[in-house]
N, C-alpha and C. Protein backbone atom coordinates (compact mmCIF):
# COMPACT_ATOMS: atom_id res chain seq x y z
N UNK A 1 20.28 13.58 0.31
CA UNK A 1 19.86 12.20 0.12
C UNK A 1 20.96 11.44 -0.64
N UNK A 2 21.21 10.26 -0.08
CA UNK A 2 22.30 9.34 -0.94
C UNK A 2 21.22 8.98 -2.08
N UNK A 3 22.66 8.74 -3.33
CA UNK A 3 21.96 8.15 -4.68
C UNK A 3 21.86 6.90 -4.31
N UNK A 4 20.17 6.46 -4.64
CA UNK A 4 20.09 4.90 -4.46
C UNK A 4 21.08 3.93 -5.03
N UNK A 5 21.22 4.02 -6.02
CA UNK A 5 22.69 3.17 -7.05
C UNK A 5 23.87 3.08 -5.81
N UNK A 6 23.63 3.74 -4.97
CA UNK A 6 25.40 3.51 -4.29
C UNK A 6 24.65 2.29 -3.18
N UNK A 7 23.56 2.61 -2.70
CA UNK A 7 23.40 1.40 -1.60
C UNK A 7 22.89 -0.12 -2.10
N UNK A 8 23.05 -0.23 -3.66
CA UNK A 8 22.76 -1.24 -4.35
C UNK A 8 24.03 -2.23 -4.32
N UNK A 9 24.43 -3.23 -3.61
CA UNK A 9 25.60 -3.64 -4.13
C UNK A 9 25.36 -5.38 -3.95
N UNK A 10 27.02 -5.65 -4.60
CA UNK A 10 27.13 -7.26 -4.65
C UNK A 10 27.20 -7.43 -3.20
N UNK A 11 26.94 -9.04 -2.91
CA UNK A 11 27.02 -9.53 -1.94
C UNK A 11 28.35 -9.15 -1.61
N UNK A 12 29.27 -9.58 -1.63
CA UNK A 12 30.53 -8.96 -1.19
C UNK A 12 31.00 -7.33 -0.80
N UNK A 13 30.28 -6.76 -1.39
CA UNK A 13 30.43 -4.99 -0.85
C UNK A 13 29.72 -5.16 0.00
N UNK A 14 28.33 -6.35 0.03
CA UNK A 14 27.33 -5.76 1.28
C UNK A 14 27.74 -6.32 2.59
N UNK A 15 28.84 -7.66 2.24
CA UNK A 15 29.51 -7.75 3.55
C UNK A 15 30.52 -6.91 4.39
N UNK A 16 31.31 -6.40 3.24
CA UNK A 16 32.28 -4.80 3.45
C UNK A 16 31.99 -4.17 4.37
N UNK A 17 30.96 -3.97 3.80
CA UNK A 17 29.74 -3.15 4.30
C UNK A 17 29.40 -3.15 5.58
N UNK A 18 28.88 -4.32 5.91
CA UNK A 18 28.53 -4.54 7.09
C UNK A 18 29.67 -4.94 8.40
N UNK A 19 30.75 -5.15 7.61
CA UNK A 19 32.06 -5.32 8.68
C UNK A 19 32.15 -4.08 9.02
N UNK A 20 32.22 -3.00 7.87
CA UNK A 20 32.27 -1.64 8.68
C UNK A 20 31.75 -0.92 9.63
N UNK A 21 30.43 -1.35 9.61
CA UNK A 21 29.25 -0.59 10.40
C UNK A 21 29.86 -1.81 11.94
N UNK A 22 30.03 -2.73 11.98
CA UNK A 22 29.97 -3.49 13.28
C UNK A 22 31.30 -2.80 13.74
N UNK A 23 32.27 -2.43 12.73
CA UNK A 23 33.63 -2.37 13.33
C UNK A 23 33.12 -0.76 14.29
N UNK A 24 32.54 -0.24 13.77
CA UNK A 24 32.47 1.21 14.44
C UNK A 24 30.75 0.32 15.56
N UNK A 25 30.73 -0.25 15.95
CA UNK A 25 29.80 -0.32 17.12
C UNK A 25 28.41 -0.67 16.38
N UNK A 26 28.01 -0.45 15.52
CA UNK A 26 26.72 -0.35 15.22
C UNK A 26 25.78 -1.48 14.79
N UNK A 27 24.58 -1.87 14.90
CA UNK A 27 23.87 -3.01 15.11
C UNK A 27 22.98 -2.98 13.35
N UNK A 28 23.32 -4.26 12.97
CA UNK A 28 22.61 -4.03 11.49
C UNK A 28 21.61 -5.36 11.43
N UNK A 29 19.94 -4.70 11.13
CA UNK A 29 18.58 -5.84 10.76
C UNK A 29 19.08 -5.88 9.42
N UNK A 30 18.36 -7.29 9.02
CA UNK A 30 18.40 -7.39 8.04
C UNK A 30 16.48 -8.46 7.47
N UNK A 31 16.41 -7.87 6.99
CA UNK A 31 15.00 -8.61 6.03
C UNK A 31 15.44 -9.25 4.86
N UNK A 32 14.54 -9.78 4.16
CA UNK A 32 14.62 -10.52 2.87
C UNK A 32 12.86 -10.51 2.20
N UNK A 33 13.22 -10.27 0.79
CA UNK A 33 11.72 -10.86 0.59
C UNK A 33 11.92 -10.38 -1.33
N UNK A 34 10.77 -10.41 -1.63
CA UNK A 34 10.14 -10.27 -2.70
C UNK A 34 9.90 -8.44 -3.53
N UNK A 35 9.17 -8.46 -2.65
CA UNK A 35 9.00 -6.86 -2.72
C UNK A 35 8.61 -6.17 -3.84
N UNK A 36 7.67 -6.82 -4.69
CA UNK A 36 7.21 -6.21 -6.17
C UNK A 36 5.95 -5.86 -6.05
N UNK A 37 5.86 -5.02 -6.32
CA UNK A 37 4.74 -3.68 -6.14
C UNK A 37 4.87 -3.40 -5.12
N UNK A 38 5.76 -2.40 -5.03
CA UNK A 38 6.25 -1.77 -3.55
C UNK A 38 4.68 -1.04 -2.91
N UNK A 39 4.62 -0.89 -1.65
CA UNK A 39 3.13 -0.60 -1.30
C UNK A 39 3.09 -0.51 -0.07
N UNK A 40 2.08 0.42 0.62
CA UNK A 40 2.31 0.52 1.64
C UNK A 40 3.06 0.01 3.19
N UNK A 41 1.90 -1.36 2.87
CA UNK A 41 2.49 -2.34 3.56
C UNK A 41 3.94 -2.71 4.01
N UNK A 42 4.97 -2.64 2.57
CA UNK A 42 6.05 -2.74 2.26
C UNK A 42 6.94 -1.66 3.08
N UNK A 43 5.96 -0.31 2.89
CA UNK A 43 6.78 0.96 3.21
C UNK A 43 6.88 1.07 4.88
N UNK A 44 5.67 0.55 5.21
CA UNK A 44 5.82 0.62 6.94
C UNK A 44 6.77 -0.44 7.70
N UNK A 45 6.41 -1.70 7.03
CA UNK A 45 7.73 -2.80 7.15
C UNK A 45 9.02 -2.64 7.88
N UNK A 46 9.17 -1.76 6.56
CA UNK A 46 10.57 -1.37 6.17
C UNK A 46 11.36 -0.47 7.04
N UNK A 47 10.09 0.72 7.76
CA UNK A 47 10.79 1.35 8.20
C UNK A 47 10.98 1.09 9.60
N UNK A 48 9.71 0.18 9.51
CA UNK A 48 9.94 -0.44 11.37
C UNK A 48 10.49 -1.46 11.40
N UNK A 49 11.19 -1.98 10.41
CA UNK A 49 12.62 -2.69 10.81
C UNK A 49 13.76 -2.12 10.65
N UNK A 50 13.81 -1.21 9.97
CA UNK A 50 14.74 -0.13 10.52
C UNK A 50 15.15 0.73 11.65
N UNK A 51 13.92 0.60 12.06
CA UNK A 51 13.75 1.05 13.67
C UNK A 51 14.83 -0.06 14.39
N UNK A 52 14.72 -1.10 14.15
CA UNK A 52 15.41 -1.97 15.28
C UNK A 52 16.89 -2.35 15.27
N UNK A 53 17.22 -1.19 14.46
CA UNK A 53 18.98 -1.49 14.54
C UNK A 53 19.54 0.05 14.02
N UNK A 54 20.77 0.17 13.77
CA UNK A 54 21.13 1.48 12.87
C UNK A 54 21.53 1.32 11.81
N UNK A 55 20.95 0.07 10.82
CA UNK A 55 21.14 0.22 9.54
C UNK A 55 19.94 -0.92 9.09
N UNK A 56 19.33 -1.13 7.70
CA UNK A 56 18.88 -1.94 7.70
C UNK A 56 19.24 -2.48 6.08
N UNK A 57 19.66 -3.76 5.91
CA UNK A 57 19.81 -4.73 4.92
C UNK A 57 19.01 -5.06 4.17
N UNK A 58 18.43 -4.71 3.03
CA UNK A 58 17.05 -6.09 2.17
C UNK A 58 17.86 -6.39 1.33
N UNK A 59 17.84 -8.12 1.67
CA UNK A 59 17.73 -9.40 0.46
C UNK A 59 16.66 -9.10 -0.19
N UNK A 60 16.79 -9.26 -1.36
CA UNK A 60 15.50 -9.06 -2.45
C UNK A 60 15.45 -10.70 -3.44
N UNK A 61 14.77 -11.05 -3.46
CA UNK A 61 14.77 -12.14 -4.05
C UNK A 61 15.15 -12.20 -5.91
N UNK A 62 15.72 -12.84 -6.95
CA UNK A 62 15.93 -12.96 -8.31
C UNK A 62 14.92 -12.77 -8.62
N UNK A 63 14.50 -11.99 -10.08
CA UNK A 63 13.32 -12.57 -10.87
C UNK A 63 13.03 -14.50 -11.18
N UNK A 64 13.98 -14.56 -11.37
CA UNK A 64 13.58 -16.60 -11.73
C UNK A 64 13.26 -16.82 -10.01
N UNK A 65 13.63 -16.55 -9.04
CA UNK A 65 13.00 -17.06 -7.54
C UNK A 65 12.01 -16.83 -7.50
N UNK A 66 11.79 -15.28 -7.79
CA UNK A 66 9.93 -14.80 -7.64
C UNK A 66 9.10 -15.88 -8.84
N UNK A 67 9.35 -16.36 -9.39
CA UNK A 67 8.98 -16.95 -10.57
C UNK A 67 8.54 -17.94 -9.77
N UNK A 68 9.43 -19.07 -9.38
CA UNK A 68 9.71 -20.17 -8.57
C UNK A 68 8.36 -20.17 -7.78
N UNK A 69 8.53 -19.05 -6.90
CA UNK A 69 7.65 -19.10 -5.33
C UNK A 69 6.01 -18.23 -5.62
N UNK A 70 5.90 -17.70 -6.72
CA UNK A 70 4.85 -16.80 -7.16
C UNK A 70 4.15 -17.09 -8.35
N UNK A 71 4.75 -17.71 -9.39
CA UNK A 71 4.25 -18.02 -10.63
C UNK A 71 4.92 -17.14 -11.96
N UNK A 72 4.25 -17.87 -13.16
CA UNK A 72 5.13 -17.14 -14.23
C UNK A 72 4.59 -16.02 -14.07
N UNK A 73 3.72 -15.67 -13.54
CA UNK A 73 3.19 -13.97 -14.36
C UNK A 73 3.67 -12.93 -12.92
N UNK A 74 4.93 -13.45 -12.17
CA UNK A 74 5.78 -12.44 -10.89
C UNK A 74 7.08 -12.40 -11.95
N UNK A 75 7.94 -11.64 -11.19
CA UNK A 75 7.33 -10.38 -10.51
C UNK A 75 6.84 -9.55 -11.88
N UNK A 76 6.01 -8.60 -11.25
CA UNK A 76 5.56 -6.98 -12.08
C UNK A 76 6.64 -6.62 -12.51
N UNK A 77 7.86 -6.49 -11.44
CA UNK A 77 8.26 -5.46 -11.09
C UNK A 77 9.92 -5.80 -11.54
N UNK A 78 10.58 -5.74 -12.54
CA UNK A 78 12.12 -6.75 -12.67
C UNK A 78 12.84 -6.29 -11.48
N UNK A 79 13.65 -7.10 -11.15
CA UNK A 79 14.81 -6.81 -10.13
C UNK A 79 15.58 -5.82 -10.23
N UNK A 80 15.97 -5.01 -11.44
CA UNK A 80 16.87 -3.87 -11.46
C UNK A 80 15.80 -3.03 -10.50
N UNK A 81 14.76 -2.63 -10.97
CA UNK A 81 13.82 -2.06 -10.79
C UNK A 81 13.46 -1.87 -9.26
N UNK A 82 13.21 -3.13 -8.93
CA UNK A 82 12.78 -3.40 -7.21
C UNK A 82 13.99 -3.25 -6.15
N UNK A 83 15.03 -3.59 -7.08
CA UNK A 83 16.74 -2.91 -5.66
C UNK A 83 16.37 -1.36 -6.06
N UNK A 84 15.98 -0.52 -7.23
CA UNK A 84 16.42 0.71 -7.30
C UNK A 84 15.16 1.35 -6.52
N UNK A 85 13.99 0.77 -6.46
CA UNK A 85 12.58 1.45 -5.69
C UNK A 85 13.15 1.10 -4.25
N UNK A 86 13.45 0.14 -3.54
CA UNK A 86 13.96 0.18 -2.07
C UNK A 86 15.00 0.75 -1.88
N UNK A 87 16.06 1.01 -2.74
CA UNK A 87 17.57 1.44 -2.41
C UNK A 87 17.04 3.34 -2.42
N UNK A 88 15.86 3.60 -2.78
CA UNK A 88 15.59 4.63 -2.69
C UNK A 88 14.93 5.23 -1.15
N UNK A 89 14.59 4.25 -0.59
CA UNK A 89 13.89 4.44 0.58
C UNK A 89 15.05 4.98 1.69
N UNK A 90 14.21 6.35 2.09
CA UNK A 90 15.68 6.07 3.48
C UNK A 90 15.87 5.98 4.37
N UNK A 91 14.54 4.44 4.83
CA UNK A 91 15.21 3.19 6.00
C UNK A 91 15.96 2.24 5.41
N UNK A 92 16.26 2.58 3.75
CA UNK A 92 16.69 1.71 3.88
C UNK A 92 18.22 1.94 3.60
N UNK A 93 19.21 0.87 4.07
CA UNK A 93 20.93 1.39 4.04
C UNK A 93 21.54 0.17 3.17
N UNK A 94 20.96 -0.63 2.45
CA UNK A 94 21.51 -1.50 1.27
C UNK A 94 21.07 -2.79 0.89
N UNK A 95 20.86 -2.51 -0.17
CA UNK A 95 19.55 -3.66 -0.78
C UNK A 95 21.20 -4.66 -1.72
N UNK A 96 20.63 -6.00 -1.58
CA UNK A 96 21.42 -7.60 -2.66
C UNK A 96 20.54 -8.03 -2.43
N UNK A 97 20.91 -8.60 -4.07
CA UNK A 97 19.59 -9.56 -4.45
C UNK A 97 20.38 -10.71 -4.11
N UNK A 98 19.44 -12.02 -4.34
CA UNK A 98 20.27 -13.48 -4.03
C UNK A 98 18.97 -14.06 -5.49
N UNK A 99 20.06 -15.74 -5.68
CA UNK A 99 19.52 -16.24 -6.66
C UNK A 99 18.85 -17.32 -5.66
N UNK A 100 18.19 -18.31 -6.32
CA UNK A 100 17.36 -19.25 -5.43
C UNK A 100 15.69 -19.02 -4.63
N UNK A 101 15.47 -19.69 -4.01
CA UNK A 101 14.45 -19.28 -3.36
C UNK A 101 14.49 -19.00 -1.87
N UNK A 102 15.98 -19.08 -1.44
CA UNK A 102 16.34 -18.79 0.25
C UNK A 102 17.31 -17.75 0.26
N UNK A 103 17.10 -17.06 0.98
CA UNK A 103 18.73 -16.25 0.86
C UNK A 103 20.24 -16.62 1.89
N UNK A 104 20.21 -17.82 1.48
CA UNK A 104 20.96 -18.96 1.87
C UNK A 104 22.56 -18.09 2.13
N UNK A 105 22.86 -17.80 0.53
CA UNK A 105 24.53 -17.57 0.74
C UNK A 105 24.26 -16.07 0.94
N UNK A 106 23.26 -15.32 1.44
CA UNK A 106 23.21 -13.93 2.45
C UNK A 106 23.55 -14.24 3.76
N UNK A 107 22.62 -15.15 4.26
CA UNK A 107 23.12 -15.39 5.91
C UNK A 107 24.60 -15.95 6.12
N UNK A 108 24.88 -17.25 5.38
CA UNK A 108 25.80 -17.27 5.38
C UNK A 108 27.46 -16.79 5.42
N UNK A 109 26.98 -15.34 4.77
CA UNK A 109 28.42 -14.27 5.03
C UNK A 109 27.98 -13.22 5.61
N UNK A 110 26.88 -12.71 5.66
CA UNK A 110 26.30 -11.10 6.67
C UNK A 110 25.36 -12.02 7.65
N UNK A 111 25.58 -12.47 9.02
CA UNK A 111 25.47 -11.84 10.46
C UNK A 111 24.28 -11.59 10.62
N UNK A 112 22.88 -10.92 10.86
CA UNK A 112 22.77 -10.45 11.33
C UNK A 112 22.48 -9.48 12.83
N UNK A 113 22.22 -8.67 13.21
CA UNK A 113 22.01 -8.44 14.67
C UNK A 113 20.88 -8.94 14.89
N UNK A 114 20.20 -8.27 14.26
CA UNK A 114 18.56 -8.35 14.31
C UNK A 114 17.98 -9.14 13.00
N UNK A 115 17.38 -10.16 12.83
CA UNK A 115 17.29 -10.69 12.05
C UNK A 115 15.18 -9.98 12.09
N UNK A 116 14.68 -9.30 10.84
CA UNK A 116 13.55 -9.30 10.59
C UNK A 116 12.47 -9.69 9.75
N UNK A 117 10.96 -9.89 10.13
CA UNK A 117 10.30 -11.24 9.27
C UNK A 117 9.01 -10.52 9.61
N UNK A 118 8.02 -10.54 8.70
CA UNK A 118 6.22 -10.10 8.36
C UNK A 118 5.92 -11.32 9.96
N UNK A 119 4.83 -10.74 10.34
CA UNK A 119 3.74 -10.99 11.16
C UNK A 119 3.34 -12.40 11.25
N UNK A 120 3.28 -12.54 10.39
CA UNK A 120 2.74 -14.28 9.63
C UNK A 120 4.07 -15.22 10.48
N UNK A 121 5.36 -14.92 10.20
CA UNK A 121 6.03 -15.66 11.09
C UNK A 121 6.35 -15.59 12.41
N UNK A 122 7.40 -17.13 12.90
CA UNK A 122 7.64 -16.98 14.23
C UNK A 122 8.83 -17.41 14.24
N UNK A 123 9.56 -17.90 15.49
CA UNK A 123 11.00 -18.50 15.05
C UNK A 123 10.27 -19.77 14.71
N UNK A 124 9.55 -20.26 15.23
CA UNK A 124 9.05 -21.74 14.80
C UNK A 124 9.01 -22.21 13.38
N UNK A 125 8.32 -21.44 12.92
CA UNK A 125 7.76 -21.39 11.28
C UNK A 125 8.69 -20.69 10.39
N UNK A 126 9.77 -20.16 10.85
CA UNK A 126 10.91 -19.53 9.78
C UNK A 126 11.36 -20.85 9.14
N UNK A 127 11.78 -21.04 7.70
CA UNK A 127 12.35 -21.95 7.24
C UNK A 127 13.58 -22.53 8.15
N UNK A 128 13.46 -24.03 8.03
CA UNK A 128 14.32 -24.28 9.24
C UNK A 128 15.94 -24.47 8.65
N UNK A 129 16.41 -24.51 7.64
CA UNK A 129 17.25 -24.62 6.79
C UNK A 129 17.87 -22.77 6.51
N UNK A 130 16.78 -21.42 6.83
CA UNK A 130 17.42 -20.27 6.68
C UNK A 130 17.74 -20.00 8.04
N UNK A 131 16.88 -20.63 9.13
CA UNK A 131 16.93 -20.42 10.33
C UNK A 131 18.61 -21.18 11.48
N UNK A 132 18.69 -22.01 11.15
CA UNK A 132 20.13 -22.56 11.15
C UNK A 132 20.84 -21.62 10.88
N UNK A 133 20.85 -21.01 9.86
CA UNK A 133 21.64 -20.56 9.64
C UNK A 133 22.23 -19.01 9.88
N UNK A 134 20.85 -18.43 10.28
CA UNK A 134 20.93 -17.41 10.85
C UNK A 134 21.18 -17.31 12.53
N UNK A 135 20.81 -18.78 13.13
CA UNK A 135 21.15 -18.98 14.46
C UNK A 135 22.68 -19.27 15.24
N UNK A 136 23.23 -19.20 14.08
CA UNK A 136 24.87 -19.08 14.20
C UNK A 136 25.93 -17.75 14.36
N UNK A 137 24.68 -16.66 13.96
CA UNK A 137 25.21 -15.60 14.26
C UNK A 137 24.57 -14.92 15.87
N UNK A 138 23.14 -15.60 16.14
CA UNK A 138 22.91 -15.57 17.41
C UNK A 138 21.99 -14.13 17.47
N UNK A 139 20.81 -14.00 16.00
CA UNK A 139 20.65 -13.03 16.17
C UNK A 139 19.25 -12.45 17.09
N UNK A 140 18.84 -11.18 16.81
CA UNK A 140 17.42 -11.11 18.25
C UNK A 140 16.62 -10.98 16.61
N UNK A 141 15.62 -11.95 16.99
CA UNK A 141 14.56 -12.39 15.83
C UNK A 141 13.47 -11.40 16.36
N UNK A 142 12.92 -10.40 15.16
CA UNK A 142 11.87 -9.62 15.20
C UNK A 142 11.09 -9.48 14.13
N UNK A 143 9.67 -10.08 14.59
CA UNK A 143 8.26 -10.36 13.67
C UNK A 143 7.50 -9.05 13.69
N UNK A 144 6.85 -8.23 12.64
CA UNK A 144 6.09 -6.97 12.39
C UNK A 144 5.32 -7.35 11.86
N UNK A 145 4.07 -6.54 12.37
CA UNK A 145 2.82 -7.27 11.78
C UNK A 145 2.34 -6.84 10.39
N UNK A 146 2.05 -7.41 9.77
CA UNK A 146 1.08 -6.41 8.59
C UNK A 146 0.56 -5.83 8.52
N UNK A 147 0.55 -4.31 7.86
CA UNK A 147 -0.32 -3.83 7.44
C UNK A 147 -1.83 -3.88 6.95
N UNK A 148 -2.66 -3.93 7.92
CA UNK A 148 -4.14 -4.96 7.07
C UNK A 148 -4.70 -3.92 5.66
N UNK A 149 -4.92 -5.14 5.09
CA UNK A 149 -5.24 -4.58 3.59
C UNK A 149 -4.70 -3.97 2.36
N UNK A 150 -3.33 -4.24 3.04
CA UNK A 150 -2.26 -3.63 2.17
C UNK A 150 -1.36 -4.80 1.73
N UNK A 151 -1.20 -5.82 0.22
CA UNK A 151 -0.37 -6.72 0.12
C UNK A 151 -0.11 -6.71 -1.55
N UNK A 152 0.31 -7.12 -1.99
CA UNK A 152 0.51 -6.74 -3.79
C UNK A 152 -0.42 -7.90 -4.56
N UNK A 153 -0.57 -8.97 -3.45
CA UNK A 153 -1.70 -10.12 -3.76
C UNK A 153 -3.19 -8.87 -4.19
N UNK A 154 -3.11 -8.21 -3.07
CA UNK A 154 -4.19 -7.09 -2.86
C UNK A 154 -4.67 -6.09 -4.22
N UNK A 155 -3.20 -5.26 -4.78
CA UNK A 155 -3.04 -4.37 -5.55
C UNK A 155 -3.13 -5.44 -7.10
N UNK A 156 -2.68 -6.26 -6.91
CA UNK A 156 -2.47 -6.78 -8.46
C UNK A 156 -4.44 -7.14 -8.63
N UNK A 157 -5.00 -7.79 -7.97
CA UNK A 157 -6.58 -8.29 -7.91
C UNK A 157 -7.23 -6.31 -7.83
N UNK A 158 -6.92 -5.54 -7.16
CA UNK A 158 -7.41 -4.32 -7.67
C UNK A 158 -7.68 -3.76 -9.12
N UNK A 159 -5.91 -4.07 -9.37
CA UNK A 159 -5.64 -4.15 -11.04
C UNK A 159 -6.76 -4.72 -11.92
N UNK A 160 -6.62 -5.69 -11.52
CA UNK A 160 -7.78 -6.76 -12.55
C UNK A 160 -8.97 -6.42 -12.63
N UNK A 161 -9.79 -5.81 -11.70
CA UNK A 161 -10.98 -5.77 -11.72
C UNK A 161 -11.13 -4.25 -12.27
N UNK A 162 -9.99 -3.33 -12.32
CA UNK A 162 -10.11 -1.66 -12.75
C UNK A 162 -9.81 -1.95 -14.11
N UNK A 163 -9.76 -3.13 -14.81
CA UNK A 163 -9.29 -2.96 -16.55
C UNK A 163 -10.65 -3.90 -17.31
């Protein structure tokens, strides 16, 4: 098993990165999200977007973004924390975080082949400002459905009612 710490990197290694894998032939998804209280849901995701290429990318969002888009009391889970629980997974091949609430300057320098997104979206309804921008690399857009009953909205309201 690779040490998770090595597939953790700056945006710039993760473009390295990904020049390498294209230079030798190979097709890289990439996701983005949140990802605090890693959970089932999360785990099947992950690996069936990994399925759709031979490597797979997570953008992970900042703690101040999750803040932004979730409230003060996100994430659970700090960001060292949430790259080192996915960089552990092994669909997954390299987790960057981004600051903001888009992962704007991700698309912007990593491509991807396969661009992947939860159930809930479509190309329609993808932000149209991340979607631009991912439509410049021309990638094949793939939606996975959710897991029913499995969401951290889910686990955190479990929480509450077991204390």
């Amino acid at each position: 098993m690779r040490d998770p710490l090595s597939k953790i990197r700056s945006l710039d290694e993760a473009a390295r990165w990904a020049k390498s894998l294209r230079d030798t032939g190979r097709k890289l998804a990439v996701t983005n999200g949140v990802f605090d209280l890693l959970h089932r849901g999360h785990a099947t995701y992950l690996a069936q977007a990994r399925a759709e290429a031979d490597a797979l990318l997570v953008a992970v969002n900042s703690d101040a973004s999750v803040r932004q888009l979730k409230g003060p009391e996100r994430p659970i889970v700090c960001l060292e924390d949430r790259l080192y629980i996915l960089a552990s997974l092994e669909c997954v091949d390299c987790v960057v975080s981004f600051e903001g609430t888009k992962p704007l300057d991700v698309f912007s320098i990593i491509a991807p082949d396969v661009y992947v997104k939860g159930g809930d979206y479509t190309e329609e309804t993808l932000d149209r400002e991340e979607y631009a921008l991912l439509k410049r690399g021309n990638p094949r857009f793939c939606f996975i459905p959710f897991v029913a009953g499995h969401s951290t909205t889910n686990v955190i309201a479990s929480i509450r009612t077991q204390s």
